[in-house]
C-alpha atoms as a PDB file:
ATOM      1  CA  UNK A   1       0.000   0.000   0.000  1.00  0.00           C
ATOM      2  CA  UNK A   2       1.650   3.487  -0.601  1.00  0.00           C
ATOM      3  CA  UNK A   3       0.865   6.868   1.444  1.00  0.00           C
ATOM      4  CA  UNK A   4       0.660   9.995  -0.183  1.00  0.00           C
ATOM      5  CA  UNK A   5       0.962  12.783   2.333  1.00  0.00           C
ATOM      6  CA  UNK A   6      -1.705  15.500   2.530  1.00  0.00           C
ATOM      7  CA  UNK A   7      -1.132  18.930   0.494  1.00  0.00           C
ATOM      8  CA  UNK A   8      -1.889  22.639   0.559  1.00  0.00           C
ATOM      9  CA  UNK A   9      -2.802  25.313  -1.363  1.00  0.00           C
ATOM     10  CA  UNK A  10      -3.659  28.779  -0.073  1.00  0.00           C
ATOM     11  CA  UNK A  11      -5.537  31.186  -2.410  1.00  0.00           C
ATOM     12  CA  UNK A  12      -4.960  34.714  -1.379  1.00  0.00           C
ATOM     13  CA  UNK A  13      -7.565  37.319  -1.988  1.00  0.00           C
ATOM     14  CA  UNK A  14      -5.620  40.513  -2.306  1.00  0.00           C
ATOM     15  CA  UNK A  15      -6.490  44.112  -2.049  1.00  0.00           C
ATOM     16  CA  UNK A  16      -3.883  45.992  -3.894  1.00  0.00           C
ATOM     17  CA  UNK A  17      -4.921  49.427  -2.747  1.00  0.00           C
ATOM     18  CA  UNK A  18      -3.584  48.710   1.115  1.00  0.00           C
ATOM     19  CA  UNK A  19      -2.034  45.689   0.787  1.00  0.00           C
ATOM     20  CA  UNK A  20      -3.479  43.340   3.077  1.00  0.00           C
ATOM     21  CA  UNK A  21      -5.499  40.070   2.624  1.00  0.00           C
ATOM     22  CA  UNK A  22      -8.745  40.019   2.768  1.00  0.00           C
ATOM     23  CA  UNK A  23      -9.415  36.410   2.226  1.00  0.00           C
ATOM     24  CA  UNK A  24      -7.107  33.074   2.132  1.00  0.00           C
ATOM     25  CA  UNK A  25      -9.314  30.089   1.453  1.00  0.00           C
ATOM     26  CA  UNK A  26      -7.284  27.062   2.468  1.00  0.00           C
ATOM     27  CA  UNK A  27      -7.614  23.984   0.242  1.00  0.00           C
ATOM     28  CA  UNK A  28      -5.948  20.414   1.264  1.00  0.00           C
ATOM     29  CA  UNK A  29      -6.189  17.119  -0.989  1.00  0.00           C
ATOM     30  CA  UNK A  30      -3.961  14.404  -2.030  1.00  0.00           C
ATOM     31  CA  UNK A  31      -0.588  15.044  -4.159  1.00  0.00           C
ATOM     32  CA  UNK A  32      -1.686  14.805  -7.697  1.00  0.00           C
ATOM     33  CA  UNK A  33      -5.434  15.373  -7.215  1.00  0.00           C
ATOM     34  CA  UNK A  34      -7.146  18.009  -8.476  1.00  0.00           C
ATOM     35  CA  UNK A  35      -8.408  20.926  -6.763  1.00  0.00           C
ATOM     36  CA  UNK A  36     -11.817  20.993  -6.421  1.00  0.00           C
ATOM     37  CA  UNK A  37     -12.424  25.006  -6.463  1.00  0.00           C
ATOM     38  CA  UNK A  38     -12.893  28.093  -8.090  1.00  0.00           C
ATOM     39  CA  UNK A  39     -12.073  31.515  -7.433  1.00  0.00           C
ATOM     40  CA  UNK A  40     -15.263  32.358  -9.653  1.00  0.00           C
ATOM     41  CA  UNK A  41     -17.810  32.724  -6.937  1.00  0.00           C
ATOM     42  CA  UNK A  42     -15.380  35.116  -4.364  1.00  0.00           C
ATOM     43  CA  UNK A  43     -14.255  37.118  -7.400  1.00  0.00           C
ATOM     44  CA  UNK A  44     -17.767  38.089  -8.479  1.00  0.00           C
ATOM     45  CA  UNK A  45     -18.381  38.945  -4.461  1.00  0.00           C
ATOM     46  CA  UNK A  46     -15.513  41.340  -4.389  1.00  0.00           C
ATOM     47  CA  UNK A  47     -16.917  42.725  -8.210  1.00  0.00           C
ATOM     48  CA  UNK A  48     -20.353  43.946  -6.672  1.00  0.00           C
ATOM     49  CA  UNK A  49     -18.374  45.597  -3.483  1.00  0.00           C
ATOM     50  CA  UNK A  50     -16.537  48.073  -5.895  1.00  0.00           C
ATOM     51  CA  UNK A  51     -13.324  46.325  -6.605  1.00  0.00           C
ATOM     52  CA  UNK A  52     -11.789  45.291  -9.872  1.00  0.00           C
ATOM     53  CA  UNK A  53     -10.079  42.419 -11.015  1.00  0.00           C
ATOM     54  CA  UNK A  54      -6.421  42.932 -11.361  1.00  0.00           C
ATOM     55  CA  UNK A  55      -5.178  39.441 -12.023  1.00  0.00           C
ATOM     56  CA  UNK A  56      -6.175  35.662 -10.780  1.00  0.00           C
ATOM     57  CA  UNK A  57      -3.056  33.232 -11.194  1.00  0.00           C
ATOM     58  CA  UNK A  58      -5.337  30.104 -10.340  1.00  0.00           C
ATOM     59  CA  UNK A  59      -6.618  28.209 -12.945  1.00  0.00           C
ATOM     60  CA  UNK A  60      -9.445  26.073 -12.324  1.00  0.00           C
ATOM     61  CA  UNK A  61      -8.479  22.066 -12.133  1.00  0.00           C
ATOM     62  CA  UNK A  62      -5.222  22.777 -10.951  1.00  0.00           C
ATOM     63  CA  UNK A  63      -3.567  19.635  -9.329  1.00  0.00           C
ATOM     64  CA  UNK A  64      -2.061  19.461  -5.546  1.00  0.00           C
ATOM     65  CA  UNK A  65       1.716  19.338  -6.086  1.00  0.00           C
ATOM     66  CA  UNK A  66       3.726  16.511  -4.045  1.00  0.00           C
ATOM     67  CA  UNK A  67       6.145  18.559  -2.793  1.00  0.00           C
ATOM     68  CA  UNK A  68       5.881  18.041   1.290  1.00  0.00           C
ATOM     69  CA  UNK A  69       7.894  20.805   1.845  1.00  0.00           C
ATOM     70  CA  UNK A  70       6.701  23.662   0.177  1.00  0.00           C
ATOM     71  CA  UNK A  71       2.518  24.898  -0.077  1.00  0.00           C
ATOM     72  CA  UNK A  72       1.376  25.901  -3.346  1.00  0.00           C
ATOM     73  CA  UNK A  73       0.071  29.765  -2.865  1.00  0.00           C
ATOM     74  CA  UNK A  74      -1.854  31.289  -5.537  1.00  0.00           C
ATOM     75  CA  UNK A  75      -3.021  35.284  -5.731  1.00  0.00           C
ATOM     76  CA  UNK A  76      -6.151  37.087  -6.632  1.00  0.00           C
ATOM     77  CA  UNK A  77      -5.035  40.443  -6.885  1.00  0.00           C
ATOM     78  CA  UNK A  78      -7.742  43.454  -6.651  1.00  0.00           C
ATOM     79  CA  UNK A  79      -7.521  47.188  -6.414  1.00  0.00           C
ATOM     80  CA  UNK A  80     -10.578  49.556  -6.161  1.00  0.00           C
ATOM     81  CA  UNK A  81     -12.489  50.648  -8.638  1.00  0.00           C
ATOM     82  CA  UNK A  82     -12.459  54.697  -9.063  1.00  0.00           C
ATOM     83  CA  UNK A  83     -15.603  56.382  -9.904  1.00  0.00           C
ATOM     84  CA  UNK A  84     -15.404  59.845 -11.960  1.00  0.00           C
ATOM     85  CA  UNK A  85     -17.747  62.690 -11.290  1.00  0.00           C
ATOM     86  CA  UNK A  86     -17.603  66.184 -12.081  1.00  0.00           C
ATOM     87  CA  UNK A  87     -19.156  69.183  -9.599  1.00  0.00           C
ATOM     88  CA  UNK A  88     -19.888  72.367 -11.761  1.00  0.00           C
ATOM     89  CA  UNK A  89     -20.607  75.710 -10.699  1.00  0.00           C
ATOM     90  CA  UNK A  90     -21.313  79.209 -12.317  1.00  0.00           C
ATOM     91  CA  UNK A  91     -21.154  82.834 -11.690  1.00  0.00           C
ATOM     92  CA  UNK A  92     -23.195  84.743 -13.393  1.00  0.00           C
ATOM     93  CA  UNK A  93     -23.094  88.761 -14.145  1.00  0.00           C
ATOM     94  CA  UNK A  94     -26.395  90.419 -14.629  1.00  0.00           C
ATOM     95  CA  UNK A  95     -26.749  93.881 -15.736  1.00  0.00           C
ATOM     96  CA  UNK A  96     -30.632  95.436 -15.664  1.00  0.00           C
ATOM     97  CA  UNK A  97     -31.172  98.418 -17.926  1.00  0.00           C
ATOM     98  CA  UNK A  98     -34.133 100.224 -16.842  1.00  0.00           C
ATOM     99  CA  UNK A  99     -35.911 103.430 -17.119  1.00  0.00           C
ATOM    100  CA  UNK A 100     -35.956 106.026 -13.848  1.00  0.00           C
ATOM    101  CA  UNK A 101     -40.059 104.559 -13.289  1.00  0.00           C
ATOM    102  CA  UNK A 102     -38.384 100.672 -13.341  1.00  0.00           C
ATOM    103  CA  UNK A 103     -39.216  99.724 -16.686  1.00  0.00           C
ATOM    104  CA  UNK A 104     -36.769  97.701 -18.478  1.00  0.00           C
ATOM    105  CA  UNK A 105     -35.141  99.641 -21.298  1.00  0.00           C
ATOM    106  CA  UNK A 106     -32.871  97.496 -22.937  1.00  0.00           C
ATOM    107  CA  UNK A 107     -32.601  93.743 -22.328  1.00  0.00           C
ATOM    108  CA  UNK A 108     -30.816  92.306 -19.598  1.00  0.00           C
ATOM    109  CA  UNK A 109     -27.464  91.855 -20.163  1.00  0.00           C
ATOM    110  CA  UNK A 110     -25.805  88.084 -18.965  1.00  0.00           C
ATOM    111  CA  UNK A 111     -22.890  86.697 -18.972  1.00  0.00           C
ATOM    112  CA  UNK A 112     -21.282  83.390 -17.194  1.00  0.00           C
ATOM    113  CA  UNK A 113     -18.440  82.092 -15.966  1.00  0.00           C
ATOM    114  CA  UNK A 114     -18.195  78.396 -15.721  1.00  0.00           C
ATOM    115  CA  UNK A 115     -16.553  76.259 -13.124  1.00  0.00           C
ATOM    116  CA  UNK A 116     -15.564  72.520 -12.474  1.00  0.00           C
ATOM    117  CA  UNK A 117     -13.611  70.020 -10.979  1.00  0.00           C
ATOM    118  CA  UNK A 118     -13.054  66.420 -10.994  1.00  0.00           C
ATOM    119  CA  UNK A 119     -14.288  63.973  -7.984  1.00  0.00           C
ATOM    120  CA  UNK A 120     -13.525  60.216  -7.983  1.00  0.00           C
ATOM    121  CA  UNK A 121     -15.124  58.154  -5.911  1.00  0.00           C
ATOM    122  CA  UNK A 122     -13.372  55.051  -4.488  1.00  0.00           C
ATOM    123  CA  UNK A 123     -15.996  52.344  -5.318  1.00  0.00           C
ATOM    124  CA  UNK A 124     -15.017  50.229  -1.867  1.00  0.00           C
ATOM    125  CA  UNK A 125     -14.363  52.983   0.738  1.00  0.00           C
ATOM    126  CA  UNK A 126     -17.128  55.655  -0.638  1.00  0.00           C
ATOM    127  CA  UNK A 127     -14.116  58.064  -0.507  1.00  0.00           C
ATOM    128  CA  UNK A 128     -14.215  61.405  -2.400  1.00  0.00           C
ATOM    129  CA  UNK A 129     -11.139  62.874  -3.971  1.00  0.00           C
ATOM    130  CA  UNK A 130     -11.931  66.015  -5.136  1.00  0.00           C
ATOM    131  CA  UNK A 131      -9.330  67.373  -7.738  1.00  0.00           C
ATOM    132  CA  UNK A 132      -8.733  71.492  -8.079  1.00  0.00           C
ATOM    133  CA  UNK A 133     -11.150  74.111  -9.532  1.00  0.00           C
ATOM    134  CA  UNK A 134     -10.669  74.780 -12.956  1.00  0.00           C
ATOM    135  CA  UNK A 135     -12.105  77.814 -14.727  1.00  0.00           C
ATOM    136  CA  UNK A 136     -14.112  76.607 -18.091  1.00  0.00           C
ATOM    137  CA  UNK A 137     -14.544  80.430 -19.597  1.00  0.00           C
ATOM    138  CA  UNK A 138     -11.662  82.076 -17.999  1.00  0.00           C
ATOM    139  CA  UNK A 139     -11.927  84.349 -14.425  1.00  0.00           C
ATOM    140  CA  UNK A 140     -13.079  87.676 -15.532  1.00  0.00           C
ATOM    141  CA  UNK A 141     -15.649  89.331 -16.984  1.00  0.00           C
ATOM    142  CA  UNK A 142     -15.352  92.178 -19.831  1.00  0.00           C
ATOM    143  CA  UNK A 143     -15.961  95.291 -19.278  1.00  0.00           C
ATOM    144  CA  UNK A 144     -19.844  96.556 -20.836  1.00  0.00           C
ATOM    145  CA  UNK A 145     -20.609  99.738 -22.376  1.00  0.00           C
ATOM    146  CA  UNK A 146     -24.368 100.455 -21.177  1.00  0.00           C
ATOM    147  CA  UNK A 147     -25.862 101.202 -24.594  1.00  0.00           C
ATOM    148  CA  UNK A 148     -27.115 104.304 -26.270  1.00  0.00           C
ATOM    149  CA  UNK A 149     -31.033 105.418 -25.412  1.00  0.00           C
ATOM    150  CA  UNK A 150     -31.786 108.626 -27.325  1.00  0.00           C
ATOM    151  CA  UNK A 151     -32.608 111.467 -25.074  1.00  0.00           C
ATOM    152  CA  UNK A 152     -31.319 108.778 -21.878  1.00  0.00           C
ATOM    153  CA  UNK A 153     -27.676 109.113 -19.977  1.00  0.00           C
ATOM    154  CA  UNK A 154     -26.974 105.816 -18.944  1.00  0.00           C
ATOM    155  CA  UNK A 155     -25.801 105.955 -15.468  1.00  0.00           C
ATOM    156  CA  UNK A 156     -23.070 104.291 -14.918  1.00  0.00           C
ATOM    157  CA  UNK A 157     -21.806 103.984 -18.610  1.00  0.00           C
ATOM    158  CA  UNK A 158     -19.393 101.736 -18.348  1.00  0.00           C
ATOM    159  CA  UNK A 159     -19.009  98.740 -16.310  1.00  0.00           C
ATOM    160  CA  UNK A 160     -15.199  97.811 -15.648  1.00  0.00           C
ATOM    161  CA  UNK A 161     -14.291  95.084 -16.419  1.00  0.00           C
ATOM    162  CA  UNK A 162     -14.267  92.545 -13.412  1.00  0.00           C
ATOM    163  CA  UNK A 163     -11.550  89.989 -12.747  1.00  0.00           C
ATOM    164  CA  UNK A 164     -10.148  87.649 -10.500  1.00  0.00           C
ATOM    165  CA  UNK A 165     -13.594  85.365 -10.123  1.00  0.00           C
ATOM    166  CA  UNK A 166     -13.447  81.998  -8.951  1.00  0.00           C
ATOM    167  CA  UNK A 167     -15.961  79.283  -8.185  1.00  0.00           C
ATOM    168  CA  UNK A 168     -16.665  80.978  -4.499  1.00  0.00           C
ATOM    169  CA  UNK A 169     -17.491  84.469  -5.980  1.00  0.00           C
ATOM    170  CA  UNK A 170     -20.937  85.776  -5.608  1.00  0.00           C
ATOM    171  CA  UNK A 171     -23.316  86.597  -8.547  1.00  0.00           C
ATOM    172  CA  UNK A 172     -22.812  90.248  -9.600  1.00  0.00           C
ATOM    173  CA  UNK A 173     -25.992  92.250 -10.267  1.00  0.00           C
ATOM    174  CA  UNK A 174     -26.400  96.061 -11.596  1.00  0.00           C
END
């Protein structure tokens, strides 16, 4: 009668983002058998809780080795999946051109500024990482002449030109 001594394999579930394991399933069979598993099942687990697949060096109907000395160690190797978002804002100048009695006499002149910035979201943790604003349409607005009204002085005439505006600044209204 001959003995064949017992193996094992240890399949590491990886998460590449901090470096620790988050699962080792421990198989044990005879040298030479096959392995009766399948990182299929765990892999698709870890899928739905935000990570993705970086690499999976089992293949299914591997055999146990014979080697008493040494365990076979295979690695499922994950990082998290990144989510990309952006947040946009806008500051708008509004000038109103109206008659002394509040009627409008012209219509209103608008302009916008546009803002945005980048967030990812880390799929696993529900982490934000929110990038740097980054002006769309530039950070200043042009200066307006008010127009022409026959037998009307516009008051003021001009509007200077306004700069420095970021995604903080308040709407501007004359």
């Amino acid at each position: 009668m001959k003995y064949t001594s017992i193996q094992k394999a240890f399949i590491k579930y990886i998460d590449d983002n901090t470096g620790t394991n988050m699962r080792v399933r421990v198989l044990t069979g005879q040298g030479g058998k096959t392995m009766k598993y399948s990182t299929r099942a765990d892999i698709q687990d870890y899928l739905k809780q935000g990570y993705q697949l970086v690499s999976d060096n089992f293949v299914t109907g591997t055999t146990f080795d014979t080697d008493d000395r040494t365990d076979q160690i295979y690695e499922v190797h994950f990082k998290h999946g990144i989510e990309s978002d952006f947040e946009k804002r806008n500051v708008k100048e509004t000038v109103h051109y109206r008659y002394d009695n509040g009627q409008l006499a012209r219509p209103i002149y608008q302009n916008v500024l546009n803002f945005e910035r980048k967030v990812e979201t880390d799929q696993v943790t529900k982490q934000r990482n929110y990038k740097n604003w980054q002006a769309v349409d530039g950070t200043s607005f042009k200066r307006v002449v008010s127009p022409y009204i026959k037998g009307y002085t516009a008051v003021p005439k001009l509007i200077d030109e306004i700069t420095n505006i970021n995604e903080n600044h308040k709407n501007i209204e004359k």
